[in-house]
C-alpha atoms as a PDB file:
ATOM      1  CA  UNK A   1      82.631 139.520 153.820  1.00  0.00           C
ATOM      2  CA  UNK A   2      80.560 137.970 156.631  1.00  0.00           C
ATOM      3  CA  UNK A   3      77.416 140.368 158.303  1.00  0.00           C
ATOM      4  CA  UNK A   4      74.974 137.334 159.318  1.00  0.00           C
ATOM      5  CA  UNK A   5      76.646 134.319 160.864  1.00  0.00           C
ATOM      6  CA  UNK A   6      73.880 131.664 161.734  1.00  0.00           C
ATOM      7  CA  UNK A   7      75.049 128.978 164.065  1.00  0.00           C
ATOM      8  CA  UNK A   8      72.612 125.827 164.803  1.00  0.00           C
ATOM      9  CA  UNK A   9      73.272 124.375 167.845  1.00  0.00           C
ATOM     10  CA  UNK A  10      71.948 121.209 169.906  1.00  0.00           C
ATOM     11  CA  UNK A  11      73.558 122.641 173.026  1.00  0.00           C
ATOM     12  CA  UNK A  12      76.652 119.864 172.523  1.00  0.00           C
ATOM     13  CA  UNK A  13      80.052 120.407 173.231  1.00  0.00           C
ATOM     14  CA  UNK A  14      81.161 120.272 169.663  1.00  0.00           C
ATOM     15  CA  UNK A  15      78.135 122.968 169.061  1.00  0.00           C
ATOM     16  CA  UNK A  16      79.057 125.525 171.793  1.00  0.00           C
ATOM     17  CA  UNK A  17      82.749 125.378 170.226  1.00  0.00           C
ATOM     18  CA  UNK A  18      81.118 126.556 167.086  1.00  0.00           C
ATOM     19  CA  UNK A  19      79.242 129.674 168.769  1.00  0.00           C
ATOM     20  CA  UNK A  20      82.799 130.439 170.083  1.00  0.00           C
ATOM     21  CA  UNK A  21      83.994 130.623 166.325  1.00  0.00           C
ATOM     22  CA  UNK A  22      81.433 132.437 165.049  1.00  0.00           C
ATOM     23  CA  UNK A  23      81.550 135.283 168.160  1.00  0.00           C
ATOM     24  CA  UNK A  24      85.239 135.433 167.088  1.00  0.00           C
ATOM     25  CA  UNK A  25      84.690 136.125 163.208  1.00  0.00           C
ATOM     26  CA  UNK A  26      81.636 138.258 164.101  1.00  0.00           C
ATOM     27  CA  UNK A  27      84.131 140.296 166.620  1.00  0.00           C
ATOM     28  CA  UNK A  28      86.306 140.559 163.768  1.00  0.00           C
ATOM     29  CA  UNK A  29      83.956 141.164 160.516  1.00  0.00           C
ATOM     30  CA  UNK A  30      80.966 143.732 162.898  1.00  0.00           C
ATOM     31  CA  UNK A  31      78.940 140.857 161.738  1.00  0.00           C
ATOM     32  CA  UNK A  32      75.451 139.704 163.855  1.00  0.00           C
ATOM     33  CA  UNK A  33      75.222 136.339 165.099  1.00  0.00           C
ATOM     34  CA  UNK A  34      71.534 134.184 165.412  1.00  0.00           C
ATOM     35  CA  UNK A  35      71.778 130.601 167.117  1.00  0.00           C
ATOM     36  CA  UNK A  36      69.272 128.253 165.688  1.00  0.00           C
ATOM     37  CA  UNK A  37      67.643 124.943 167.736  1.00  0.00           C
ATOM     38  CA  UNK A  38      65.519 123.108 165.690  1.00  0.00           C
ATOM     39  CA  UNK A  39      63.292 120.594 167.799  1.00  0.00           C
ATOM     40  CA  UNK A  40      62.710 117.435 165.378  1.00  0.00           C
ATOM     41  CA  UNK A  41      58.973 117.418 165.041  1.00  0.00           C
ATOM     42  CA  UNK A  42      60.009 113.445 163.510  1.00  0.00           C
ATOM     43  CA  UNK A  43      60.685 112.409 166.772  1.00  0.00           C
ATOM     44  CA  UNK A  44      57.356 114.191 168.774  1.00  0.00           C
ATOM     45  CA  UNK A  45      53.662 112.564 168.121  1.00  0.00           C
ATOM     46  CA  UNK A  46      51.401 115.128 168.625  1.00  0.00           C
ATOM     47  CA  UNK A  47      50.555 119.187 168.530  1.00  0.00           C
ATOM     48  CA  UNK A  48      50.953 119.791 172.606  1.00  0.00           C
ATOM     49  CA  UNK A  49      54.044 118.216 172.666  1.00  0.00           C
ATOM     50  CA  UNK A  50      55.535 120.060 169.547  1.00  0.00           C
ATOM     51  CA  UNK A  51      54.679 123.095 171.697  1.00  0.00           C
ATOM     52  CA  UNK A  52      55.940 121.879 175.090  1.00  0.00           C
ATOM     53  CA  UNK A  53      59.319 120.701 173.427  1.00  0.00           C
ATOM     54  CA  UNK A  54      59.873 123.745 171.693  1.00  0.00           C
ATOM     55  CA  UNK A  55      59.414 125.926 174.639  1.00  0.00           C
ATOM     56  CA  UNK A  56      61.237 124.046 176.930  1.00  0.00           C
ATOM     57  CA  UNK A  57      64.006 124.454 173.972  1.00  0.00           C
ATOM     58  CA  UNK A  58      63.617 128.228 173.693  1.00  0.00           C
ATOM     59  CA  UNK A  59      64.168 128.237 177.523  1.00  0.00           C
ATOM     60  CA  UNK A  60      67.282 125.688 177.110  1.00  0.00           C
ATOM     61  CA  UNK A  61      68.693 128.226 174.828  1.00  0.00           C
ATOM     62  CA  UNK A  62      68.493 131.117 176.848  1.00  0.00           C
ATOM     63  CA  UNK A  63      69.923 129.380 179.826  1.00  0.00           C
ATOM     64  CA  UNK A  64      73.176 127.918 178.072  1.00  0.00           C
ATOM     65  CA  UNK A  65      73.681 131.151 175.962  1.00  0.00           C
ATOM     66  CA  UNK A  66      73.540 133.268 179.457  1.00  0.00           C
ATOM     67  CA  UNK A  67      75.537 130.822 180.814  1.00  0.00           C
ATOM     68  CA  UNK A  68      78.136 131.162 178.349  1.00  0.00           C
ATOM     69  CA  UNK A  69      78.646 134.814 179.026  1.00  0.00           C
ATOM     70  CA  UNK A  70      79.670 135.796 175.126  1.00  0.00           C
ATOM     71  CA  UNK A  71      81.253 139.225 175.123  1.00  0.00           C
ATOM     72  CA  UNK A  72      78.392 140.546 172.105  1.00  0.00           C
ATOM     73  CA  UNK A  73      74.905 140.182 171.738  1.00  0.00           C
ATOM     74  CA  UNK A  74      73.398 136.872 170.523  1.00  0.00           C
ATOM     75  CA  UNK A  75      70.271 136.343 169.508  1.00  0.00           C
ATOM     76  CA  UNK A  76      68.557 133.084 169.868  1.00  0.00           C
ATOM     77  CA  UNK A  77      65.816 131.356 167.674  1.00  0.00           C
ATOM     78  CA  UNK A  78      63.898 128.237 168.208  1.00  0.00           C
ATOM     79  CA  UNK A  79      61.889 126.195 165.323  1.00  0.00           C
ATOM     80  CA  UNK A  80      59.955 123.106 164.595  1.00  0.00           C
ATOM     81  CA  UNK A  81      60.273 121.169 162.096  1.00  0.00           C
ATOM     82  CA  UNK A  82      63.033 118.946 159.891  1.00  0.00           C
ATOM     83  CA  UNK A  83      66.776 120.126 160.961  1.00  0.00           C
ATOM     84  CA  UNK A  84      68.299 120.462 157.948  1.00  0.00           C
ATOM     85  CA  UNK A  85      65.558 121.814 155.944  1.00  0.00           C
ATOM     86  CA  UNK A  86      64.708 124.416 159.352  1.00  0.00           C
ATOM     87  CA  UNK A  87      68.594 125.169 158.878  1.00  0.00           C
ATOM     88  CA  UNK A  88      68.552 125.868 155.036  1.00  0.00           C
ATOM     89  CA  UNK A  89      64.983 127.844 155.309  1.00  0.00           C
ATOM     90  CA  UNK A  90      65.655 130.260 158.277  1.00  0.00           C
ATOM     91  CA  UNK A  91      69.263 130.731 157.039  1.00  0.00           C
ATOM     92  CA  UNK A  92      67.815 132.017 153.469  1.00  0.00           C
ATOM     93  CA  UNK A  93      65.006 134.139 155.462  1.00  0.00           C
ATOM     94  CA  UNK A  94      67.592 135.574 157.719  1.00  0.00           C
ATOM     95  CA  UNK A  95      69.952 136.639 155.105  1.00  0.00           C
ATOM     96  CA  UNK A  96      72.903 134.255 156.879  1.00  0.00           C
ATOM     97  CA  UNK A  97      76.265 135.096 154.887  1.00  0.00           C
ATOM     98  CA  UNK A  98      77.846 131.632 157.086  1.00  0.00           C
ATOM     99  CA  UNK A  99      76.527 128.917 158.645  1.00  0.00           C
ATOM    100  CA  UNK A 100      79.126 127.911 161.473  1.00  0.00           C
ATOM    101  CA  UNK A 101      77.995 124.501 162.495  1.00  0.00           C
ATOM    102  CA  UNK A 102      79.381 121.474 165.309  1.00  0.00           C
ATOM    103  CA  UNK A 103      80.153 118.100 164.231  1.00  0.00           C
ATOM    104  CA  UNK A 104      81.650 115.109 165.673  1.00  0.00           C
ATOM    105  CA  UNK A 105      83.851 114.696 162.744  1.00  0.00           C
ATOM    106  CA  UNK A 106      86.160 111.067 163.185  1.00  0.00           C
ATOM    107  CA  UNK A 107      84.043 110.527 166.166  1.00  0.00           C
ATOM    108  CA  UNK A 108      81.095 108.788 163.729  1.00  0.00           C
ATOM    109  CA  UNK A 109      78.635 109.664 166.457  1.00  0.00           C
ATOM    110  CA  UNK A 110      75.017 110.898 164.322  1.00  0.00           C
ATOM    111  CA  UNK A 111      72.987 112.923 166.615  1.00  0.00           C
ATOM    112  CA  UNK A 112      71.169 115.721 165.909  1.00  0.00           C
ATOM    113  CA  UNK A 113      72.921 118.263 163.660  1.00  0.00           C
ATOM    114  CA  UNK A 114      76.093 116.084 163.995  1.00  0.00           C
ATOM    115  CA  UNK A 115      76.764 113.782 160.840  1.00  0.00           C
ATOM    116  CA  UNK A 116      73.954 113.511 158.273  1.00  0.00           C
ATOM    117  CA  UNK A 117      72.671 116.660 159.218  1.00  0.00           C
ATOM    118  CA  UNK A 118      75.647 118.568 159.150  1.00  0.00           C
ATOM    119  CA  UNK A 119      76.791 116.930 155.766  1.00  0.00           C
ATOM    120  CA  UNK A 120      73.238 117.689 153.816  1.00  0.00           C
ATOM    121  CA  UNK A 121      73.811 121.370 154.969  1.00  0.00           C
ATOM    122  CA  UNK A 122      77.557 121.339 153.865  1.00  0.00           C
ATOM    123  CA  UNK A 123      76.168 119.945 150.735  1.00  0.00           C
ATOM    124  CA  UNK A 124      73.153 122.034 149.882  1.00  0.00           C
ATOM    125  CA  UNK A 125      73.775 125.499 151.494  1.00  0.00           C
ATOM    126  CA  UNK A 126      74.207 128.420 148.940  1.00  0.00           C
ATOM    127  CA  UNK A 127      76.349 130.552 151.637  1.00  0.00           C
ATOM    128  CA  UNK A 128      79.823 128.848 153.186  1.00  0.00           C
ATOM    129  CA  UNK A 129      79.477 126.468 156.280  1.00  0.00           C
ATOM    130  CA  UNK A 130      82.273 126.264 158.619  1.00  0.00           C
ATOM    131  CA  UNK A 131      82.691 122.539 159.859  1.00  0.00           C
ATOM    132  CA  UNK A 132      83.533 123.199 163.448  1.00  0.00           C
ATOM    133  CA  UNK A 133      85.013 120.003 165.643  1.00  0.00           C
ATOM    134  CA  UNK A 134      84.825 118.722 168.736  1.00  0.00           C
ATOM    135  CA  UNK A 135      86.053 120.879 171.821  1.00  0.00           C
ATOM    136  CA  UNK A 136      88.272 117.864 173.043  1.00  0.00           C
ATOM    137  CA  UNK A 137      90.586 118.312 169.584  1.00  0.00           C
ATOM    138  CA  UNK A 138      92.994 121.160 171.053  1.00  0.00           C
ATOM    139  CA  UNK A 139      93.935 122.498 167.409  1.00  0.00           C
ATOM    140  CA  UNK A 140      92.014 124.544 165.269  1.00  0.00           C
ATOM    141  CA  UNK A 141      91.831 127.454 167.680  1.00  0.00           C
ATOM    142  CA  UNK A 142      90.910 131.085 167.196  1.00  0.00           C
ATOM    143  CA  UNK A 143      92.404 133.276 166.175  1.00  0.00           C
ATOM    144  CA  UNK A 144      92.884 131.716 162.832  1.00  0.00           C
ATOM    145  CA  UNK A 145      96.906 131.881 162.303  1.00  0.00           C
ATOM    146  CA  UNK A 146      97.782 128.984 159.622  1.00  0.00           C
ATOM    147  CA  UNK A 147      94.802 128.559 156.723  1.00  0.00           C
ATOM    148  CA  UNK A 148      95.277 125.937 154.364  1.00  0.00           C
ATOM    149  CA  UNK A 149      93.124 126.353 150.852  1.00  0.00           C
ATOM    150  CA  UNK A 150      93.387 123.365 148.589  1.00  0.00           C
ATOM    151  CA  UNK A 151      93.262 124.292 144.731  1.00  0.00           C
ATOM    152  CA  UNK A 152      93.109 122.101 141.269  1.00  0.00           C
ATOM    153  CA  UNK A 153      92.886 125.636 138.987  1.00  0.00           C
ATOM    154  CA  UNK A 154      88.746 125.362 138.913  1.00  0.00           C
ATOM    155  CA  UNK A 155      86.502 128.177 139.300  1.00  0.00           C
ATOM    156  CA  UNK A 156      85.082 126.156 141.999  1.00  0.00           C
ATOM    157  CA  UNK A 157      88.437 125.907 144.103  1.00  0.00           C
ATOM    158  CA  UNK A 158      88.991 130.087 142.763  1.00  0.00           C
ATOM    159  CA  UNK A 159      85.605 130.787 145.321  1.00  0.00           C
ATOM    160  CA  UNK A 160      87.484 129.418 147.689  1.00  0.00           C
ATOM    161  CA  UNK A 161      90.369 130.993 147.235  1.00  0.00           C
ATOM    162  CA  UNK A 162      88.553 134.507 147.694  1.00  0.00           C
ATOM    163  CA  UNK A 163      87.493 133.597 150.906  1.00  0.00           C
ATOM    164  CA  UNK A 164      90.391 132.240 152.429  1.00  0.00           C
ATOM    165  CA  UNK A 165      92.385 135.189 150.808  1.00  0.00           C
ATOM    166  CA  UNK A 166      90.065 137.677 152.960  1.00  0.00           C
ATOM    167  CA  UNK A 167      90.197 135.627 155.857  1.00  0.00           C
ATOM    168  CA  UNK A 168      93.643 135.251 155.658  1.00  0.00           C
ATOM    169  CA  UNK A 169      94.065 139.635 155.630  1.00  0.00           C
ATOM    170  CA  UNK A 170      91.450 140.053 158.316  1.00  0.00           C
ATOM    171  CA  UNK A 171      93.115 137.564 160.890  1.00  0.00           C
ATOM    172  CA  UNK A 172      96.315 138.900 159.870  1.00  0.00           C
ATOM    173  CA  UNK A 173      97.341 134.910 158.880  1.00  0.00           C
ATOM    174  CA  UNK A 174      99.900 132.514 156.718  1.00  0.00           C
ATOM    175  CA  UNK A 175      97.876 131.060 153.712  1.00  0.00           C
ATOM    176  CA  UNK A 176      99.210 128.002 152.995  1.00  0.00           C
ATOM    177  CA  UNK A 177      97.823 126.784 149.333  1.00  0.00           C
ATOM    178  CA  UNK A 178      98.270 123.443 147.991  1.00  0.00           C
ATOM    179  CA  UNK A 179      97.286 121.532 145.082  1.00  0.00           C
ATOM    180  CA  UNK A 180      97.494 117.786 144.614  1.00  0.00           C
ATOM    181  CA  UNK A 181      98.862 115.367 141.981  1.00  0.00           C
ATOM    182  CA  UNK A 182      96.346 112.575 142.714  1.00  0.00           C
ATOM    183  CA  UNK A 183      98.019 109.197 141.728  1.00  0.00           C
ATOM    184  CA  UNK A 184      95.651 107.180 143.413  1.00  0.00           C
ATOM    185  CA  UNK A 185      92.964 108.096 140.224  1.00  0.00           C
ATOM    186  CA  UNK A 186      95.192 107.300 137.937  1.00  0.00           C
ATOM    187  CA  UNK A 187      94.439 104.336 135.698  1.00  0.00           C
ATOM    188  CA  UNK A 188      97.219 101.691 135.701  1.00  0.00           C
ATOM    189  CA  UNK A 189      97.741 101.474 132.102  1.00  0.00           C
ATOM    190  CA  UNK A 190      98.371 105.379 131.318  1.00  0.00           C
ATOM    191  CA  UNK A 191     101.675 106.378 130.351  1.00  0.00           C
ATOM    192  CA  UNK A 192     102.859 107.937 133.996  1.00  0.00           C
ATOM    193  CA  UNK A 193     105.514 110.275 133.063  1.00  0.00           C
ATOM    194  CA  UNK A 194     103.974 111.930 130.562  1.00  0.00           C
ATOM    195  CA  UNK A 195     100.563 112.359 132.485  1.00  0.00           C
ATOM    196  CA  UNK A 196     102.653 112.830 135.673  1.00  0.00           C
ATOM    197  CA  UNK A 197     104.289 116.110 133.937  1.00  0.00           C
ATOM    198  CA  UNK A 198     100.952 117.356 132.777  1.00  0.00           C
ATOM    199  CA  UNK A 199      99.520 117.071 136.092  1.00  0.00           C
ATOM    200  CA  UNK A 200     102.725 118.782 138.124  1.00  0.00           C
ATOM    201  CA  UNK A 201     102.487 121.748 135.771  1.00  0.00           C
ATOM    202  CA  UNK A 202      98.667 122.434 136.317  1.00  0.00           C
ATOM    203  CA  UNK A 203      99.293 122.121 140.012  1.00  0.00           C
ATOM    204  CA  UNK A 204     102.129 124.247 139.884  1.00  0.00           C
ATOM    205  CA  UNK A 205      99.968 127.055 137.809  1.00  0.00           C
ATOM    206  CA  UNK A 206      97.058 126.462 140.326  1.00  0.00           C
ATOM    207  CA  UNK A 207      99.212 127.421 142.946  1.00  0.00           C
ATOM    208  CA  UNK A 208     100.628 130.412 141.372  1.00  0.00           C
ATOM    209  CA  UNK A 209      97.681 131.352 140.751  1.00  0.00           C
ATOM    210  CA  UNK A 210      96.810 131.717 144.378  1.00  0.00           C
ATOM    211  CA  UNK A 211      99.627 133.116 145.413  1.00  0.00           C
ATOM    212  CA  UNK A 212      99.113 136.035 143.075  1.00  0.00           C
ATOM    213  CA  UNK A 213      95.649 136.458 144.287  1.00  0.00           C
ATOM    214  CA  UNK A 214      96.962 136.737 147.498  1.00  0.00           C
ATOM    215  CA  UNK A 215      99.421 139.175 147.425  1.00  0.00           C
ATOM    216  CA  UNK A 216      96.764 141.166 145.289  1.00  0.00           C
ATOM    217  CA  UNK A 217      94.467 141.139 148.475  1.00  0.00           C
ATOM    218  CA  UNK A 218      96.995 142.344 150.567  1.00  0.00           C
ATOM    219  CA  UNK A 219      98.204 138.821 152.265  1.00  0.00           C
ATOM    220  CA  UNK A 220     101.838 139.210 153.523  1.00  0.00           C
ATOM    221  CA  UNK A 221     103.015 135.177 154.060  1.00  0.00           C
ATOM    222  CA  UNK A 222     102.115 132.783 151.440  1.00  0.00           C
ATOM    223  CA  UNK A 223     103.379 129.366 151.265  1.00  0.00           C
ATOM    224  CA  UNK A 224     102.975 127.050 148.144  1.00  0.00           C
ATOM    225  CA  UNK A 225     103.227 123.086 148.049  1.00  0.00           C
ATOM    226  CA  UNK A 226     102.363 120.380 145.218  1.00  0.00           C
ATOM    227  CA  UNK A 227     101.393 117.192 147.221  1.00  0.00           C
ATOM    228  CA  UNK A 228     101.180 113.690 145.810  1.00  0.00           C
ATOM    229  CA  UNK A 229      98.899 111.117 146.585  1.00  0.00           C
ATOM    230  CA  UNK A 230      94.987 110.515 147.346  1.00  0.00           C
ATOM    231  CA  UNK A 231      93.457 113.747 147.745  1.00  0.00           C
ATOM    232  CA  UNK A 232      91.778 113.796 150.758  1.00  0.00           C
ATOM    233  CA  UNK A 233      95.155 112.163 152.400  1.00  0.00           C
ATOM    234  CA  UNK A 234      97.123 114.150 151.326  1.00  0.00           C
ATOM    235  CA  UNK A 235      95.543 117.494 152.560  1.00  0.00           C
ATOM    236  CA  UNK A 236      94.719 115.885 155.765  1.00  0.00           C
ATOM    237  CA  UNK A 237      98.371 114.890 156.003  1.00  0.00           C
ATOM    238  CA  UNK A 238      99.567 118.456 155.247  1.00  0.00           C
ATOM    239  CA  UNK A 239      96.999 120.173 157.613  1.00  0.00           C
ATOM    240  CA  UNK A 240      98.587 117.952 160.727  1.00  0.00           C
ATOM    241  CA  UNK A 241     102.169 118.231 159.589  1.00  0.00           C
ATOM    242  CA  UNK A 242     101.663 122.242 158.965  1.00  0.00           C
ATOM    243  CA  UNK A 243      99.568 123.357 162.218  1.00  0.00           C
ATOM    244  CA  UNK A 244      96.941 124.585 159.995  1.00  0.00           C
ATOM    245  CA  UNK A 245      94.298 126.077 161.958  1.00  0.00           C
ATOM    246  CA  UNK A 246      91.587 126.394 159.275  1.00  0.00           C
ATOM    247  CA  UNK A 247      91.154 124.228 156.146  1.00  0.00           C
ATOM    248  CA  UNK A 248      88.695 126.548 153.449  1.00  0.00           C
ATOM    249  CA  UNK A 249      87.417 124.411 150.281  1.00  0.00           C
ATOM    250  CA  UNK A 250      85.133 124.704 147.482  1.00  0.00           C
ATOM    251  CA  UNK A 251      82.329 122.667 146.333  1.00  0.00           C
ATOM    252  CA  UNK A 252      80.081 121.858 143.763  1.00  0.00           C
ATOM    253  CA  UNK A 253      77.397 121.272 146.403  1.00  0.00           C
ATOM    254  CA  UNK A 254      73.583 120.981 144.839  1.00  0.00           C
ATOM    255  CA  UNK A 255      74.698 120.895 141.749  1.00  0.00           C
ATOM    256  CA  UNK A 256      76.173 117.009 142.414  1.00  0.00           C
ATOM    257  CA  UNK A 257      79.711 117.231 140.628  1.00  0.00           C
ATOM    258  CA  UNK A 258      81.975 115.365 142.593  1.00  0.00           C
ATOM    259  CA  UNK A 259      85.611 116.585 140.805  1.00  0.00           C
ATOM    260  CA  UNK A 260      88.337 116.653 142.451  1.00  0.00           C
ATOM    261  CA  UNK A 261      88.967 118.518 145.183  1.00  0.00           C
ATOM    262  CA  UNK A 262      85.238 119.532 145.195  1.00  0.00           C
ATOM    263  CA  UNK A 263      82.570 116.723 146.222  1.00  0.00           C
ATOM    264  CA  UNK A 264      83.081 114.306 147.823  1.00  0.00           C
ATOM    265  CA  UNK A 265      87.016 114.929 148.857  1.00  0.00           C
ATOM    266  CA  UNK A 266      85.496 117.945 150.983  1.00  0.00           C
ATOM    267  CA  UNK A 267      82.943 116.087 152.488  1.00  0.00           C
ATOM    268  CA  UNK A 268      85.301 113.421 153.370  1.00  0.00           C
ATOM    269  CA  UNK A 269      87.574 116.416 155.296  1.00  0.00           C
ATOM    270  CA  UNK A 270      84.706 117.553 156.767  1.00  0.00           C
ATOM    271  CA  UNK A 271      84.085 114.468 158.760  1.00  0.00           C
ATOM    272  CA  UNK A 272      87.613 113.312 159.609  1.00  0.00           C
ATOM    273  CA  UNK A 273      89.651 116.746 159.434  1.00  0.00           C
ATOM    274  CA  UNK A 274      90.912 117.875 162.919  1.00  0.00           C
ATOM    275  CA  UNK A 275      90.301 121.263 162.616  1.00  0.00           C
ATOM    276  CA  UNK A 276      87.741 123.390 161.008  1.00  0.00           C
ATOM    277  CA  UNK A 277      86.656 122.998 157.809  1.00  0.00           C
ATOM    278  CA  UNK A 278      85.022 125.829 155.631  1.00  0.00           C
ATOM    279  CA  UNK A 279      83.574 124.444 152.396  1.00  0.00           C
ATOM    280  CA  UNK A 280      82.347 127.223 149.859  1.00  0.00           C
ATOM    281  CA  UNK A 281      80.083 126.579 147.162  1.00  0.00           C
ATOM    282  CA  UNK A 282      80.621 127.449 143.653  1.00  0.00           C
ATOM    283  CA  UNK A 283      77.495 129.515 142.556  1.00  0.00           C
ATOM    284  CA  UNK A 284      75.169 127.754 140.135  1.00  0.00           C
ATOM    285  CA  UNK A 285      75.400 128.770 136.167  1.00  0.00           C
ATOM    286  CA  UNK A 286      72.838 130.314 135.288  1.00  0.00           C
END
């Protein structure tokens, strides 16, 4: 599934967790990995500096990546220019199947491919970004062993589902699929039980739909749940209470949908989820 794994980096702790990641799935998938620094020409004023900055970056790079001692071959890019548009460029150039990229998550520090730059690549990217969090969390380890997809039935959650499926057969883990009744959007003058039964069956057929999927692909532990609530807490709430390692997602991305389960409730995971989040978007109609 994965052969190019791109990983952009500002040399942060949160950043060096996600080159660990990647390594991991490229270890596991024969895949390459490239590790991107993208020196903000925004914040230089002049040619000579763009040129001194970007060197001393390319030297930066080497140092930490030598440093680090990764068990594979990594090759290391520098580029000028405005990070998330550097990101999404050199990514489609390179042929990147994943973008694996740090973020401070809960912390609500914004620095330099942490927060807003992180979320407009989560939101634009045509390949999957894993959402990689700070080292400090001690869950969300590799090797994957609990992954958690969240469904509502869509063909944007079914993406998804395909990828956490073959991740799930590759790292030999449980897939844990859930779909959520989500009160909180309900309207206060709807009749509850009758909406309430319509909305337990789809997520009951959303999950049985995953679990056959599974089993097709060869997934030997599957476990099912139909969670009630807010969306975004309840999957958070399920992730902590389960151990799950990785949480994988669709989204609408570019196309600027925000339904449930794809939007805005995965962009809301992506900053406050403890553990890894891996948001895939559902491929434009043509």
């Amino acid at each position: 599934m994965f052969e190019r794994i791109l990983v952009p980096t500002d040399r942060s702790d949160p950043a060096r967790r996600a080159i660990e990641q990647a390594a991991d799935l490229a270890t596991r998938y024969g895949a390459t990995v490239t590790v991107l620094n993208v020196v903000d020409t925004r914040e230089l004023d002049g040619d000579s500096e763009d040129d001194e900055r970007t060197q001393a970056a390319r030297t930066e790079l080497k140092e930490s990546l030598d440093d680090a001692d990764f068990d594979m071959p990594i090759e290391a890019v520098v580029r000028a220019g405005i990070p998330s548009e550097e990101i999404l460029d050199y990514a489609d150039e390179a042929g990147a199947d994943l973008l694996v990229m740090g973020t401070h998550g809960r912390t609500g520090v914004r620095r330099y491919l942490l927060g807003s730059v992180a979320e407009k690549v989560v939101r634009l990217s045509d390949v999957p970004v894993l959402s990689v969090h700070p080292a400090e969390v001690d869950v969300g380890s590799v090797p994957y062993e609990r992954i958690l997809v969240p469904t509502d039935g869509s063909d944007g959650a079914s993406v998804a589902v395909d990828c956490a499926t073959d991740l799930a057969t590759t790292y030999g883990a449980e897939l844990h699929a859930v779909s959520v009744v989500d009160t909180g959007a309900m309207a206060p003058d709807v009749q509850f039980d009758v909406i309430m039964d319509q909305l337990q069956n789809r997520a009951q057929t959303a999950v049985e739909t995953v679990t056959a999927a599974a089993s097709k692909a060869g997934v030997e532990d599957t476990q099912t749940a139909m969670l009630e609530g807010r969306a975004h807490d309840a999957i958070e709430s399920y992730a902590e209470d389960e151990r799950i390692d990785l949480i994988v997602m669709g989204t609408h991305g570019r196309s600027g949908l925000d339904r449930y389960l794809l939007g805005s409730v995965a962009e809301k995971l992506v900053r406050t989820a403890s553990v890894p989040v891996l948001t895939v978007r559902m491929p434009d109609a043509e």
